[in-house]
Protein backbone atom coordinates (compact mmCIF):
# COMPACT_ATOMS: atom_id res chain seq x y z
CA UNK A 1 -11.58 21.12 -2.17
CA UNK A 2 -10.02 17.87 -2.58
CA UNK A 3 -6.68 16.39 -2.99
CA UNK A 4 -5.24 14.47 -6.34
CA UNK A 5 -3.61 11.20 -5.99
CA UNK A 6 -1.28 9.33 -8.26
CA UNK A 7 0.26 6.38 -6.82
CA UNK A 8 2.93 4.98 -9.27
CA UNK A 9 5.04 1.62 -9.34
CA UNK A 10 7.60 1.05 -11.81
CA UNK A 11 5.08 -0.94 -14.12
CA UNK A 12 2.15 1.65 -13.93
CA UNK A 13 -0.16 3.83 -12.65
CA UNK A 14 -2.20 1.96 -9.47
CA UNK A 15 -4.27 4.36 -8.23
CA UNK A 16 -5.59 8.23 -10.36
CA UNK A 17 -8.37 10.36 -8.72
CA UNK A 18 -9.57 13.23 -6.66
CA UNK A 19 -10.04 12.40 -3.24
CA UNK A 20 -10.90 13.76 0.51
CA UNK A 21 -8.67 11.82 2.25
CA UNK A 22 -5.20 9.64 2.39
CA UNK A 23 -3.80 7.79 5.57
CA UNK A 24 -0.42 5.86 5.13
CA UNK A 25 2.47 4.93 7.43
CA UNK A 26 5.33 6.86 6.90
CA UNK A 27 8.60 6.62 8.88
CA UNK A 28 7.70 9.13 11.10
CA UNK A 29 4.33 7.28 12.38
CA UNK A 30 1.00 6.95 10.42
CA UNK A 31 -0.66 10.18 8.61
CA UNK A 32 -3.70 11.02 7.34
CA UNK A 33 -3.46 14.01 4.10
CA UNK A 34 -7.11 16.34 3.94
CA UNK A 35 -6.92 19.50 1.55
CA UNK A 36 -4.46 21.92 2.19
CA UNK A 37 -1.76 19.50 4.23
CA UNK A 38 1.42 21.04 4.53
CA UNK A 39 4.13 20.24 1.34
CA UNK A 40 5.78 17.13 2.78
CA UNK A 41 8.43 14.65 0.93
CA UNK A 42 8.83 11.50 3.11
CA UNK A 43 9.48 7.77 3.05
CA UNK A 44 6.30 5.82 3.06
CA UNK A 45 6.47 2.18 4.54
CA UNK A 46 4.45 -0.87 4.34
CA UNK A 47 1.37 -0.54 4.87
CA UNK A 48 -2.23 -0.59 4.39
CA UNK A 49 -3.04 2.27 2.67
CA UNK A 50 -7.29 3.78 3.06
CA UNK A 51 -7.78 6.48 0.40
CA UNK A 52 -11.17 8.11 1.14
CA UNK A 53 -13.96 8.83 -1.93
CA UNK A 54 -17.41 10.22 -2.30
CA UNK A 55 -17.63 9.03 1.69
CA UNK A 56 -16.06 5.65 1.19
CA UNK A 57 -13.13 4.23 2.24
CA UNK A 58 -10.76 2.26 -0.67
CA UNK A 59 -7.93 -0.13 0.72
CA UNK A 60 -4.65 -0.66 -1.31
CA UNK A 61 -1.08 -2.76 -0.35
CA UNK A 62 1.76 -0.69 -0.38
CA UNK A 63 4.90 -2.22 0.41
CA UNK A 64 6.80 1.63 0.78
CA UNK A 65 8.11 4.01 -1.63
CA UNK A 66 7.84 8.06 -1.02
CA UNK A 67 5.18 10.33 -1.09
CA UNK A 68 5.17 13.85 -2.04
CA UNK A 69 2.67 16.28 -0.99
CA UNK A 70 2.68 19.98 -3.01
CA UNK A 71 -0.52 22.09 -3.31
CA UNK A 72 -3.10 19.14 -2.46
CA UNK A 73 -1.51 16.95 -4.91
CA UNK A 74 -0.16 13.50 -3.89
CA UNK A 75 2.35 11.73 -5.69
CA UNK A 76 3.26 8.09 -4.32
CA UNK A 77 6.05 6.81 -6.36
CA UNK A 78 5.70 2.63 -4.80
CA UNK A 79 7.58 -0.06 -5.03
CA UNK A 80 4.72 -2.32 -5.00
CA UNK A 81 1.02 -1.28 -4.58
CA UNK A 82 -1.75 -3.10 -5.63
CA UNK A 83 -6.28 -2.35 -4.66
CA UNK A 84 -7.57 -4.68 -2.23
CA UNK A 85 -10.47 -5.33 -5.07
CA UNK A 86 -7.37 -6.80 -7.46
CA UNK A 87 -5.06 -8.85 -4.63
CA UNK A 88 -6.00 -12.49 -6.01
CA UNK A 89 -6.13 -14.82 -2.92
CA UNK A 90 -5.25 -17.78 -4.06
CA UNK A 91 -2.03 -16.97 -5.55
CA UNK A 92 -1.09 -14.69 -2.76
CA UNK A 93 -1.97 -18.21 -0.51
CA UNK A 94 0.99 -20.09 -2.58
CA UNK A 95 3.22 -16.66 -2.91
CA UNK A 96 2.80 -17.22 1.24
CA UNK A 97 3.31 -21.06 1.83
CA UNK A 98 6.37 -20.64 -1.01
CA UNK A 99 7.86 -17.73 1.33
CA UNK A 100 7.92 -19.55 4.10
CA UNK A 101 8.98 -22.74 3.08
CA UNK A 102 11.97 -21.30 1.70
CA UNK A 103 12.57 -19.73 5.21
CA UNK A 104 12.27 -23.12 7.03
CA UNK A 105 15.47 -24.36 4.34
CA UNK A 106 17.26 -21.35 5.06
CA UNK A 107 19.50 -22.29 2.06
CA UNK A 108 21.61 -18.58 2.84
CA UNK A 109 21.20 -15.61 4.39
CA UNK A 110 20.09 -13.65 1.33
CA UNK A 111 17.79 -15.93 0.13
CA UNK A 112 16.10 -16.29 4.21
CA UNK A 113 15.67 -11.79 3.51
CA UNK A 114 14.33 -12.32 0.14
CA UNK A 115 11.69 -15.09 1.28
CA UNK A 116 11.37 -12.97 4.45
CA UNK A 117 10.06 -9.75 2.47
CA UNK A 118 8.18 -11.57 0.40
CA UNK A 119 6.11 -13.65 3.36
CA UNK A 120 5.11 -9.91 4.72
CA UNK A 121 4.37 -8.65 1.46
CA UNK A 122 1.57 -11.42 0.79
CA UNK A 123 0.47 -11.50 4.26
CA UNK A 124 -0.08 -7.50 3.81
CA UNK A 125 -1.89 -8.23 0.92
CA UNK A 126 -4.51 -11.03 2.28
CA UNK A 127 -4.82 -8.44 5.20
CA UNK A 128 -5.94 -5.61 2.84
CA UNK A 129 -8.05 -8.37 0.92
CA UNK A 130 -9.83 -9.09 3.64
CA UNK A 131 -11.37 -5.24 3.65
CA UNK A 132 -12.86 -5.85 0.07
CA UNK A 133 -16.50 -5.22 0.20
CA UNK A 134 -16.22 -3.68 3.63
CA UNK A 135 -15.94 -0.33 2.60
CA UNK A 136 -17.45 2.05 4.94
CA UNK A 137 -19.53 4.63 3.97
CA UNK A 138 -20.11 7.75 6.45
């Protein structure tokens, strides 16, 4: 038995396929989903995501949304979600030095949250690109 995952952001579909296993942070602590979870709606934060395949483990950015779990099949609707094998480094590097200079000017206190967000989104991402080719197989 496995479980289906969709994982959605509004500008497509990230991630499609039958898997064994899902663990995400949530806001009620970090979960891992095997067939035949319990149905769950709940907030998903950022976070590393590790979907596990045919014994391997797959790492995607997620930077929240909300998950639903109903009869093994999982539907993550994201704000933002990207595969660790698609994060490109080098413009995730300038997304990063960008964010933060903008929150060494401080210009207001929207724009310091904006740049804010934005320096933990990329530095999510170069942490989940640093798993890429270092999937484990058991």
């Amino acid at each position: 038995m496995n479980l289906h995952l969709e994982i959605i952001t509004p500008e497509k579909i990230v991630y499609k396929d039958d898997v064994s296993e899902v663990t995400v942070k949530t806001d009620n602590g970090q979960i891992s989903i095997l067939p035949g979870h319990v149905n769950l709606l709940t907030k998903v934060l950022p976070c590393e995501m590790i979907v596990k395949k045919d014994n391997q483990e797959h790492f995607l950015a997620i930077t929240g949304g909300f998950l639903e779990i109903n009869n093994n099949n999982l539907n993550l609707l994201a704000d933002y979600a990207i595969r660790a094998e698609d994060i490109e480094i080098a413009k995730i590097q300038e997304a990063q030095k960008k964010a933060e200079n903008m929150i060494k000017d401080k210009a207001s206190e929207k724009e310091f949250r904006v740049a804010e967000a934005e320096l933990q989104k990329a530095l999510l991402q170069l942490h989940v690109a640093s798993k890429r080719g270092k999937r484990k197989t058991s």
